[in-house]
C-alpha atoms as a PDB file:
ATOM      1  CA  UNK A   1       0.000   0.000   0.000  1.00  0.00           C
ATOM      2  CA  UNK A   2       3.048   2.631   1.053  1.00  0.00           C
ATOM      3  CA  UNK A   3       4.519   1.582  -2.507  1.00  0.00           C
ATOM      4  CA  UNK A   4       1.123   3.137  -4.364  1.00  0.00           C
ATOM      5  CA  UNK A   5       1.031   5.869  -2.856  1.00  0.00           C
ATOM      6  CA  UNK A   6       4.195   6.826  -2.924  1.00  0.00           C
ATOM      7  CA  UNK A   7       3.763   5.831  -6.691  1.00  0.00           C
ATOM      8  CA  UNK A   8       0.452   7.998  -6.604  1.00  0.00           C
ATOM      9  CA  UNK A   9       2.657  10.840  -5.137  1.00  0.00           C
ATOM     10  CA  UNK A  10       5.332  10.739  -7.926  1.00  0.00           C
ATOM     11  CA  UNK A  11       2.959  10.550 -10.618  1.00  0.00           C
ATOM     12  CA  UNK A  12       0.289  13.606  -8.799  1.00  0.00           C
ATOM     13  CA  UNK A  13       3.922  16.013  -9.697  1.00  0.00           C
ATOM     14  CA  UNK A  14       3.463  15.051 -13.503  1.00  0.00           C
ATOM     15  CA  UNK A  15       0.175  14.449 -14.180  1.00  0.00           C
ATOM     16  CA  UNK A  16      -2.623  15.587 -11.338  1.00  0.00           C
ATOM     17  CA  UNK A  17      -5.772  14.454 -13.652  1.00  0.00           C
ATOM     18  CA  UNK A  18      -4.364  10.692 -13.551  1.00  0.00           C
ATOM     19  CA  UNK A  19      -3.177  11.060 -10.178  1.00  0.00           C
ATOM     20  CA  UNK A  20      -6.713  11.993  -9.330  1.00  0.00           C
ATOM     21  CA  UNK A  21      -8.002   9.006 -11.130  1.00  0.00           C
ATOM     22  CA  UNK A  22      -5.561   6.680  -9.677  1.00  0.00           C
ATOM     23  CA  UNK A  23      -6.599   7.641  -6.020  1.00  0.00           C
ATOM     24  CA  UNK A  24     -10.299   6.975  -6.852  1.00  0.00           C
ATOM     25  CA  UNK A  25      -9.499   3.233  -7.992  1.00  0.00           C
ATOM     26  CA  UNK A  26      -7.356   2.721  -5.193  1.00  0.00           C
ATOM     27  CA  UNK A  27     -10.177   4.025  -2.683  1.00  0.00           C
ATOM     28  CA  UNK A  28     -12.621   1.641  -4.578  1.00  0.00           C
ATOM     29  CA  UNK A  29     -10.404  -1.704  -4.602  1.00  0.00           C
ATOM     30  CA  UNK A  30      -9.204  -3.204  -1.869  1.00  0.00           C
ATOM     31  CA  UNK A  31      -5.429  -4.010  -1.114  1.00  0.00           C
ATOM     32  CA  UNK A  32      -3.129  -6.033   1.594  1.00  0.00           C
ATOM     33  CA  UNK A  33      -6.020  -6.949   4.277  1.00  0.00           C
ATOM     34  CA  UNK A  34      -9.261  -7.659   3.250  1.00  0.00           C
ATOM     35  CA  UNK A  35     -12.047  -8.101   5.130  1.00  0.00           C
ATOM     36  CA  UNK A  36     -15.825  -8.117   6.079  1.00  0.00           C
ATOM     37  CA  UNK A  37     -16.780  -4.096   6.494  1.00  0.00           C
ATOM     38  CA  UNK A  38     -19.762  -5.331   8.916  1.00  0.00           C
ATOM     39  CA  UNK A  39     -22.793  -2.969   9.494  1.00  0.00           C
ATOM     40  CA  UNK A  40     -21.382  -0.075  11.862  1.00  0.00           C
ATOM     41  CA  UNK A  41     -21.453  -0.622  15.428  1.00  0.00           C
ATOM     42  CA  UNK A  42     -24.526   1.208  17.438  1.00  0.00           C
ATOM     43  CA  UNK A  43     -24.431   1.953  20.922  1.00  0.00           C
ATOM     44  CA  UNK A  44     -27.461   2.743  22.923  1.00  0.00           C
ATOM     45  CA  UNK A  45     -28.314   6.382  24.227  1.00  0.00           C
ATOM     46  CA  UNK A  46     -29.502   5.810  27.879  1.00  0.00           C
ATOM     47  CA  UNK A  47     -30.129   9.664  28.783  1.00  0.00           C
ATOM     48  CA  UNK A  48     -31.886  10.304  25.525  1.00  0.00           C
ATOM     49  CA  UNK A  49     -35.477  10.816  25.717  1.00  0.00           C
ATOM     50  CA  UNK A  50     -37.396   8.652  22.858  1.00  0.00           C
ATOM     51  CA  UNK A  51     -38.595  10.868  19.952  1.00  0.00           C
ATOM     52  CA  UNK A  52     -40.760  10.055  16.658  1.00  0.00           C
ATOM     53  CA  UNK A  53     -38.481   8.441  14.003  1.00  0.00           C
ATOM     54  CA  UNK A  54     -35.971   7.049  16.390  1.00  0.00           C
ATOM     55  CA  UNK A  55     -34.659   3.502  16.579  1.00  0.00           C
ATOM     56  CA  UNK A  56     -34.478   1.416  19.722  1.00  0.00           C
ATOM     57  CA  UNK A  57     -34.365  -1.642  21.377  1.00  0.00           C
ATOM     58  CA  UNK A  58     -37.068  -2.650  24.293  1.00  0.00           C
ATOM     59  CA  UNK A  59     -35.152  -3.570  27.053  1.00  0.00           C
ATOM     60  CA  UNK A  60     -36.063  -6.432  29.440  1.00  0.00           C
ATOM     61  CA  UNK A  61     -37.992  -6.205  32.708  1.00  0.00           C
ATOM     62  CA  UNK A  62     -36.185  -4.935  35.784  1.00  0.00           C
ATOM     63  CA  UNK A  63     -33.378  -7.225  36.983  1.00  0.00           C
ATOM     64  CA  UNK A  64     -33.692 -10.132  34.289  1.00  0.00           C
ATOM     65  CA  UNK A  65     -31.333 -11.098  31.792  1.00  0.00           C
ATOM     66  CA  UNK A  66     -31.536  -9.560  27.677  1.00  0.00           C
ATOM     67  CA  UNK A  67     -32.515 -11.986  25.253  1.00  0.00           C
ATOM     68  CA  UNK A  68     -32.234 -11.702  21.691  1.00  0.00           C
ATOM     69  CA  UNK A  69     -35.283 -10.091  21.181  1.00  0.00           C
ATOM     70  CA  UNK A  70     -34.037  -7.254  23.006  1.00  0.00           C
ATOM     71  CA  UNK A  71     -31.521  -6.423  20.639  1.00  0.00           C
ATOM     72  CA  UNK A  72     -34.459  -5.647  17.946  1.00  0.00           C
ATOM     73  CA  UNK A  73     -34.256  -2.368  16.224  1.00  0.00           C
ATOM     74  CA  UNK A  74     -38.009  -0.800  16.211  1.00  0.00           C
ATOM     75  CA  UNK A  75     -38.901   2.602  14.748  1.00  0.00           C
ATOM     76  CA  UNK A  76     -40.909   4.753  16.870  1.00  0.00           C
ATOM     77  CA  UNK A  77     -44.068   5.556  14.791  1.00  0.00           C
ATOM     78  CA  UNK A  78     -45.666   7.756  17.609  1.00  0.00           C
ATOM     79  CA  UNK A  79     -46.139   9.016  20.954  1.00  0.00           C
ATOM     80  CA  UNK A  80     -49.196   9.454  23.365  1.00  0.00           C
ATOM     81  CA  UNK A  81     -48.037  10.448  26.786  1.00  0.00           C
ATOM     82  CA  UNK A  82     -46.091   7.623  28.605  1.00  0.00           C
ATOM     83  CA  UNK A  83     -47.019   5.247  25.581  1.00  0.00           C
ATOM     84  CA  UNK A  84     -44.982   4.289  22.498  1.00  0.00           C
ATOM     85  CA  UNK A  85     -45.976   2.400  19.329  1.00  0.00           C
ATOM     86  CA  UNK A  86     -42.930   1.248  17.432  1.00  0.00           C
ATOM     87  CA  UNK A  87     -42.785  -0.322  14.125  1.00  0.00           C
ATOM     88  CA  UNK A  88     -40.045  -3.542  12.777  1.00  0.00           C
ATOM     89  CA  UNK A  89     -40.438  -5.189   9.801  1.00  0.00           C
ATOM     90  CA  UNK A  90     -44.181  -4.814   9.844  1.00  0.00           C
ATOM     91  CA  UNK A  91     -45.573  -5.586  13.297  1.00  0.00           C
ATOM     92  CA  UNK A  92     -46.109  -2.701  15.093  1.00  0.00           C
ATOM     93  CA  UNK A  93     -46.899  -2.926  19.351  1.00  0.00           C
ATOM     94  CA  UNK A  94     -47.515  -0.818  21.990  1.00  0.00           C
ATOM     95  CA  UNK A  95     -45.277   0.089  24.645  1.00  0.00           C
ATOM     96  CA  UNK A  96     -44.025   2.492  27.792  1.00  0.00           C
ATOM     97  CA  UNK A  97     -41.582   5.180  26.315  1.00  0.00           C
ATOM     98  CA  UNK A  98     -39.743   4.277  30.292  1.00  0.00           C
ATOM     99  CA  UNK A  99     -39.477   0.519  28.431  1.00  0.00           C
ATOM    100  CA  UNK A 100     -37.420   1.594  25.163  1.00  0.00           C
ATOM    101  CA  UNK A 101     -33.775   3.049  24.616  1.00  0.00           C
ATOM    102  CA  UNK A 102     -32.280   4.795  22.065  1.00  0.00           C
ATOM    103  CA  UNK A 103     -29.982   3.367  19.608  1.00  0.00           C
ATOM    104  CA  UNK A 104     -27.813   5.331  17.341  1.00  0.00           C
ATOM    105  CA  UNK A 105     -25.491   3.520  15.123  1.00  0.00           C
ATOM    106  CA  UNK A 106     -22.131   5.175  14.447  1.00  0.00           C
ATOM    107  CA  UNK A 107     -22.759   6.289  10.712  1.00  0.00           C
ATOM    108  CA  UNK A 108     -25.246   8.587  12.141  1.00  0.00           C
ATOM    109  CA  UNK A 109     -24.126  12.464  12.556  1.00  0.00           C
ATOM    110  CA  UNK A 110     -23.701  12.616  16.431  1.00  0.00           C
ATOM    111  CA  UNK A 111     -22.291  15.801  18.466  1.00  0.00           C
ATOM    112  CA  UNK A 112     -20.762  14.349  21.459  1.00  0.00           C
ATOM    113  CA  UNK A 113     -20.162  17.097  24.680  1.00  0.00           C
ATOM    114  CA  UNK A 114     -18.392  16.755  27.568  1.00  0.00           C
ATOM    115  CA  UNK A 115     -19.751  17.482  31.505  1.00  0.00           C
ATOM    116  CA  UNK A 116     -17.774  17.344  33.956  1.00  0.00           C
ATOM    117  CA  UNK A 117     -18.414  15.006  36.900  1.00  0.00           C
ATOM    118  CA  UNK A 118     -15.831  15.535  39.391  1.00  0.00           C
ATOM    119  CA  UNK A 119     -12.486  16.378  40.043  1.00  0.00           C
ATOM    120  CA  UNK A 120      -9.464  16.400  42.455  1.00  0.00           C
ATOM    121  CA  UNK A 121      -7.250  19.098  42.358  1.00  0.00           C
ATOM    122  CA  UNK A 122      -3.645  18.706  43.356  1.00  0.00           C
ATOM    123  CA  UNK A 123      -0.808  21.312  43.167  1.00  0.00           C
ATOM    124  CA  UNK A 124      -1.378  24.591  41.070  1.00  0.00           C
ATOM    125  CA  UNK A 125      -3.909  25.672  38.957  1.00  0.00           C
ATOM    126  CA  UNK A 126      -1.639  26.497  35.874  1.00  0.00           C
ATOM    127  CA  UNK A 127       0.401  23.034  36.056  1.00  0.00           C
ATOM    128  CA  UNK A 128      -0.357  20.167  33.454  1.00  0.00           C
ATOM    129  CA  UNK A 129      -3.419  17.904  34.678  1.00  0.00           C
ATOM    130  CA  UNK A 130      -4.644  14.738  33.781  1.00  0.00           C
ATOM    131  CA  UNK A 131      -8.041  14.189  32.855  1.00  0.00           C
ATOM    132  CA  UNK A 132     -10.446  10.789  32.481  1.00  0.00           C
ATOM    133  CA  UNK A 133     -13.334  11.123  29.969  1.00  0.00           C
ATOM    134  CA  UNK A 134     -15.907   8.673  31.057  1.00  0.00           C
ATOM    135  CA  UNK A 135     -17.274   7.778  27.571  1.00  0.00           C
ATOM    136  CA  UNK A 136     -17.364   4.668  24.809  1.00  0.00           C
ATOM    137  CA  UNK A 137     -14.307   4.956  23.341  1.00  0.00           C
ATOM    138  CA  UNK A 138     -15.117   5.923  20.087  1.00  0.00           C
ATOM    139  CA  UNK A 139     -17.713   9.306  21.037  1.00  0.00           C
ATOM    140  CA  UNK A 140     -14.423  10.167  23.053  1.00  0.00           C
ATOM    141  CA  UNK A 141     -11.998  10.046  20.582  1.00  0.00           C
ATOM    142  CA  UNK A 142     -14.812  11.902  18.377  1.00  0.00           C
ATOM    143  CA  UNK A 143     -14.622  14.812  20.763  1.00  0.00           C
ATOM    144  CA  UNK A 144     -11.154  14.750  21.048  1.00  0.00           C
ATOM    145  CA  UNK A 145     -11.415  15.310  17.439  1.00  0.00           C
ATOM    146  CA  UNK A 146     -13.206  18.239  16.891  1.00  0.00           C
ATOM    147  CA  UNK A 147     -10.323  19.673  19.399  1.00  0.00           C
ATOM    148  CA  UNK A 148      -7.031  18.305  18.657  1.00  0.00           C
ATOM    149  CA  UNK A 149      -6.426  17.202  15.340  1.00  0.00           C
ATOM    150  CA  UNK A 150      -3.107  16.457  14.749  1.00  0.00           C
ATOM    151  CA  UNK A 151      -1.909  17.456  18.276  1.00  0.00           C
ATOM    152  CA  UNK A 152      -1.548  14.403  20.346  1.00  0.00           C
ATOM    153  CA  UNK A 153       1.838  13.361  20.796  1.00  0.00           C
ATOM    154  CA  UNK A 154       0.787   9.707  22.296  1.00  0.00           C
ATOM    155  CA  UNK A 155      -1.605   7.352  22.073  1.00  0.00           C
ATOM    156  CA  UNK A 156      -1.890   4.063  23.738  1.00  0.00           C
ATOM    157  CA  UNK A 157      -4.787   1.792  23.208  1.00  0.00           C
ATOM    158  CA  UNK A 158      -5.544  -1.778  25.222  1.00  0.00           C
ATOM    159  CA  UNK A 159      -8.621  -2.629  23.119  1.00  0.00           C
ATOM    160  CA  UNK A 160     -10.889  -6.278  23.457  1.00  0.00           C
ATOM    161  CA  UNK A 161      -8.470  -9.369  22.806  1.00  0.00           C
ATOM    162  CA  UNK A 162     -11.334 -11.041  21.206  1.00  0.00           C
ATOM    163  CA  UNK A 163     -10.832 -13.954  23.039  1.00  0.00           C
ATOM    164  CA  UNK A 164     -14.796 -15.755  22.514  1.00  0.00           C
ATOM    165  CA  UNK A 165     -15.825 -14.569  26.371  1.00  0.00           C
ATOM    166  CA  UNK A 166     -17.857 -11.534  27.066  1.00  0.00           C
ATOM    167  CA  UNK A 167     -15.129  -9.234  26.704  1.00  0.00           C
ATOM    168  CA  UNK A 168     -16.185  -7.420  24.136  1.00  0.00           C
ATOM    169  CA  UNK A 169     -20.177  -6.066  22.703  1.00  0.00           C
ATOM    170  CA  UNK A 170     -20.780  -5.605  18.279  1.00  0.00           C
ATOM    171  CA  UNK A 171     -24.020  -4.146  17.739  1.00  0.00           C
ATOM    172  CA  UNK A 172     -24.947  -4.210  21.964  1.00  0.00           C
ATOM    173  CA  UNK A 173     -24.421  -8.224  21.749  1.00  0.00           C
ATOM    174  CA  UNK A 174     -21.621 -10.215  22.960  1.00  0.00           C
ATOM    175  CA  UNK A 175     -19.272 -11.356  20.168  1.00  0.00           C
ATOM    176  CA  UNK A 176     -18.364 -15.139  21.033  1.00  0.00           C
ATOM    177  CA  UNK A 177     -16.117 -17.625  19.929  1.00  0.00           C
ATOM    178  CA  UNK A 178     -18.463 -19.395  17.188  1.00  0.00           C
ATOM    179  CA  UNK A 179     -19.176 -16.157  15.758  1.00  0.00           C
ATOM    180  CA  UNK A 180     -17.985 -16.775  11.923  1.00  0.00           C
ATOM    181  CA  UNK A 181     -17.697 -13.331  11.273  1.00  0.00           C
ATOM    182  CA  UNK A 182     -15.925 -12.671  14.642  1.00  0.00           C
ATOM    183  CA  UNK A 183     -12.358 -11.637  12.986  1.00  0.00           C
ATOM    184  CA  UNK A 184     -13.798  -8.956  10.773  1.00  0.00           C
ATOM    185  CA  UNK A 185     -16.147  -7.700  12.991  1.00  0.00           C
ATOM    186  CA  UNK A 186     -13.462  -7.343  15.462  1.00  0.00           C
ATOM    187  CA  UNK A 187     -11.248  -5.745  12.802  1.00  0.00           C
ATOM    188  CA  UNK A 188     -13.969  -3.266  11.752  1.00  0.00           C
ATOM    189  CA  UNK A 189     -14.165  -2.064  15.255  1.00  0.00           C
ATOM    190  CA  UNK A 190     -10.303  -1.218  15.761  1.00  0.00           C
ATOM    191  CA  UNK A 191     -10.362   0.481  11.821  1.00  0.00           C
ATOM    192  CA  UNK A 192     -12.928   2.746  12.694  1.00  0.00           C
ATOM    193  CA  UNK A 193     -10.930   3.871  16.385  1.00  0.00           C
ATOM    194  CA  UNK A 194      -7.801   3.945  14.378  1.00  0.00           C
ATOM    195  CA  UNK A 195      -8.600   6.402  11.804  1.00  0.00           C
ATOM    196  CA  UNK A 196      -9.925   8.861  14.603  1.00  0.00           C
ATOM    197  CA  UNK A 197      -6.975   7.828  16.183  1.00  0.00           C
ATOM    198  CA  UNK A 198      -4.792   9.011  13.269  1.00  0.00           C
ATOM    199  CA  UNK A 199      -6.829  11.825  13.205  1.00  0.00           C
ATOM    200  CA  UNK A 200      -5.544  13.094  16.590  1.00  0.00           C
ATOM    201  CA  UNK A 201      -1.763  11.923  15.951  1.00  0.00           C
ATOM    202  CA  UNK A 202       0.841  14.672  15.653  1.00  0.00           C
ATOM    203  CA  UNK A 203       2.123  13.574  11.675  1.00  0.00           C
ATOM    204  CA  UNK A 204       5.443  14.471  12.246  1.00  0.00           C
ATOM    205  CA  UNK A 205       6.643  12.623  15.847  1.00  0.00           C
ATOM    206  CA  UNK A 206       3.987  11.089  17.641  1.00  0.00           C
ATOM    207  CA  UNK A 207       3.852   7.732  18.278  1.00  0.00           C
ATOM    208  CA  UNK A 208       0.865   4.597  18.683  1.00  0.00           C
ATOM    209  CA  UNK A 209       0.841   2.240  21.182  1.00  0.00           C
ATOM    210  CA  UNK A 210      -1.543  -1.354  20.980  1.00  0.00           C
ATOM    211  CA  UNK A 211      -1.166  -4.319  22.944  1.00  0.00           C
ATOM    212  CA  UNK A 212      -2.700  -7.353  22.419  1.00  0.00           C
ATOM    213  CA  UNK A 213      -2.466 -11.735  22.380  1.00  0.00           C
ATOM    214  CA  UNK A 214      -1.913 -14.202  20.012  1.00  0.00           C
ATOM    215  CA  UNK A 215      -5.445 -14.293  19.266  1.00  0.00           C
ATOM    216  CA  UNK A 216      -5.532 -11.303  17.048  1.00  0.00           C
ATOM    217  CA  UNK A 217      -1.615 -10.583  16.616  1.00  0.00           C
ATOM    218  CA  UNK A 218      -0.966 -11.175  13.368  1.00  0.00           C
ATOM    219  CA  UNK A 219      -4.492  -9.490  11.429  1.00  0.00           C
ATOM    220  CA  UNK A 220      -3.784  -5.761  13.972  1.00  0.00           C
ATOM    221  CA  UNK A 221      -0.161  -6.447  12.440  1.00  0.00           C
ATOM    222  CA  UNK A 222      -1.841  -6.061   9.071  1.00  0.00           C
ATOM    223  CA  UNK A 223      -4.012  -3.810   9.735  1.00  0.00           C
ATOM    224  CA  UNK A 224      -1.863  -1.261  11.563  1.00  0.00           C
ATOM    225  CA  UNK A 225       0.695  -1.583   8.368  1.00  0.00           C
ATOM    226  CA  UNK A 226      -2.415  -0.569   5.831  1.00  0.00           C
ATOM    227  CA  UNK A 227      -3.216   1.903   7.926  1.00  0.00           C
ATOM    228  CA  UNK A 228       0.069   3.953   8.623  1.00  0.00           C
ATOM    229  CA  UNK A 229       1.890   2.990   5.726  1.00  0.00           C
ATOM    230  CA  UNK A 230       4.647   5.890   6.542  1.00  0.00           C
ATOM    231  CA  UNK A 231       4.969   4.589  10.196  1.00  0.00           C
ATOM    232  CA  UNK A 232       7.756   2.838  11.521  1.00  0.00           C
ATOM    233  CA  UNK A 233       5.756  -0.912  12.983  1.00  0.00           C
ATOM    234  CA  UNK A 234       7.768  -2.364  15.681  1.00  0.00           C
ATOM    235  CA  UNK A 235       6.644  -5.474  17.979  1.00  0.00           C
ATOM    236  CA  UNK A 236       7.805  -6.272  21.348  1.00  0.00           C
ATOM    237  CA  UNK A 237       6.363  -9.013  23.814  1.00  0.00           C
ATOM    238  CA  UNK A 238       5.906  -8.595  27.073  1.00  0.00           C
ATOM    239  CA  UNK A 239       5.961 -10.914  30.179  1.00  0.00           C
ATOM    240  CA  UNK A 240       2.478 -11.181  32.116  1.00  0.00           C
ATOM    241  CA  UNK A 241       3.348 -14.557  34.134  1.00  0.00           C
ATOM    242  CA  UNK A 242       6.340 -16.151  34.281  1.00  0.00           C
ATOM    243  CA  UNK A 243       4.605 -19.116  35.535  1.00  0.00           C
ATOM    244  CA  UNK A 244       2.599 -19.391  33.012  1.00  0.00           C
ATOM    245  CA  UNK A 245      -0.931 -18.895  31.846  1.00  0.00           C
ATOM    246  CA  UNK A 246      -2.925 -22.102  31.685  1.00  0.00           C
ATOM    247  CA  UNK A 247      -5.261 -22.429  28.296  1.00  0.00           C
ATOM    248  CA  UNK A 248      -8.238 -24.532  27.718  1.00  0.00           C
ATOM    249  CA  UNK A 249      -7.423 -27.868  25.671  1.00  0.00           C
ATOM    250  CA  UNK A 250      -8.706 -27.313  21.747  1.00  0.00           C
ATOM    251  CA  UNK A 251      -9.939 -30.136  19.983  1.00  0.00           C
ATOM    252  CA  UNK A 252      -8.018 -31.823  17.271  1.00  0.00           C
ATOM    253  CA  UNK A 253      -9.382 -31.590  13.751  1.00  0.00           C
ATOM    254  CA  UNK A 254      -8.649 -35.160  12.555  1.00  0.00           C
ATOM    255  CA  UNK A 255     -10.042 -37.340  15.749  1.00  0.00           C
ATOM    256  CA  UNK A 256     -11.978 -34.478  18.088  1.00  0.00           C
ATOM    257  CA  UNK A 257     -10.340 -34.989  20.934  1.00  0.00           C
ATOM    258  CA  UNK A 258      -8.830 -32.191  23.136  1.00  0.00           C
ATOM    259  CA  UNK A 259      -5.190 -31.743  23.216  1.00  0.00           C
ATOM    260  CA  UNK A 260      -3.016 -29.952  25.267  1.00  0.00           C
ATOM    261  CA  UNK A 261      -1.546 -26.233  24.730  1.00  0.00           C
ATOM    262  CA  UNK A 262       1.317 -24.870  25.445  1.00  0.00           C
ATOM    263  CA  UNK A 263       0.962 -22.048  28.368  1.00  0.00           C
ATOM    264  CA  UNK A 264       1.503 -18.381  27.327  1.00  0.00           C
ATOM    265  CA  UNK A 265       3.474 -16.105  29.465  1.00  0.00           C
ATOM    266  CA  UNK A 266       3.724 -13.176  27.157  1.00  0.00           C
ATOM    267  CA  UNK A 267       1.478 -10.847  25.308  1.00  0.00           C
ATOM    268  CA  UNK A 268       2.492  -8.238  22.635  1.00  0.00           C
ATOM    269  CA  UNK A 269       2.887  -4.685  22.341  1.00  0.00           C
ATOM    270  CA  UNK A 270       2.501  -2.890  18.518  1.00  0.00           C
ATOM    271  CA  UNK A 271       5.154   0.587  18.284  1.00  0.00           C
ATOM    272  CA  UNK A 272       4.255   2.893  15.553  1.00  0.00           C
END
């Protein structure tokens, strides 16, 4: 990828109408890692009062588990007071506006603020601070955004190992281990943090920081690289238990029974 644009780059200083045109196929083809661009991520508004034309879920009663029904998107047709008629796929129902939440998916325009909460002030008014934005990560990188682009001399990000446990929500549902299209959709939700990450990156000397297992090593490897071509990708490992971490047995393809793995006693940290 580095190698076209750099070609892109040589050819933009003779000719900028075919440089032009070579950009364009090169945004509509897809090069080094290619993968499933699953329907974006939505997260659900809790604060947000219900309106006419929103979509939601119906959340369960009071102190019992979600099923999959409650991950439903419905269309809110109307409202009469404290009562709610949404719309999916045809069947409409009645319900109490206190009984639905708002879901916004992430291709939707949203204008993320920030309140503050609390604070605890140490030393003097004027000197550097630290500050902790209670948010999902990517409305918090938005806002970041919208202050400083190309500013931030350091970012380090410990995102979801994707391991198959609830570690980790697509869509407001756990993403488990016999989830075919686990990989991508775990690789669509780092590309859209990483491009607001780049965003924020100071181009000239700034530097990105990921760690992560073996589980998903090699694809952020790939996907870091077709990312920040120009970047300098270095890996380290580094030692979480000497001992030893102890892994569930895996079952061999060929006769189905469980085998033993080897225990891990490093994870890995991406430089770039």
């Amino acid at each position: 990828m580095a190698n076209i644009n750099e070609t892109i780059s040589e050819v933009e200083k003779l000719n900028p109408e075919l440089a032009r045109q070579l950009k364009k196929y090169v945004k509509d083809h897809s090069y080094g890692l290619v993968f499933e661009h699953n329907l974006p991520e939505a997260v659900r508004l809790y604060t947000k009062t219900p309106t006419v034309g929103d979509t939601v879920n119906v959340m369960p009663e009071r102190g019992k588990k979600e099923k999959a029904e409650n991950s439903v998107p419905w269309v809110v047709k109307y409202i009469d007071g404290d009562d709610a008629v949404i719309e999916h796929d045809g069947e409409t129902k009645a319900v109490s506006v206190n009984d639905i939440v708002t879901l916004v998916s992430y291709r939707d325009v949203i204008y993320p603020g920030l309140r503050e909460i609390d604070r605890v002030e140490r030393g003097n008014p004027d000197d550097p601070y630290h500050m902790v934005i209670n948010s999902e990560n990517y409305h918090a990188l938005e806002a970041l955004a919208y202050c400083y682009p190309g500013k931030v001399d350091c970012i380090y990000i410990d995102p979801p190992y994707n391991t198959g446990a609830k570690d980790w929500k697509y869509n407001n549902d756990y993403v488990d281990g016999s989830d075919q299209y686990r990989h991508s959709k775990w690789l669509a939700f780092m590309e859209r943090r990483l491009k607001l990450a780049k965003q924020l990156l100071n181009p000239k000397d700034s530097v990105l920081i990921v760690t992560i297992d073996e589980k998903e090593q090699a694809r952020l490897g790939l996907l870091l690289e077709q990312m920040f071509p120009e970047a300098r990708l270095q890996i380290v490992d580094t030692i979480i238990n000497r001992k030893g971490v102890s892994r569930k047995g895996m079952q061999d393809t060929g006769t189905g029974e469980e085998v033993t793995q080897f225990s891990r006693v490093s994870e890995y940290i991406y430089i770039s």
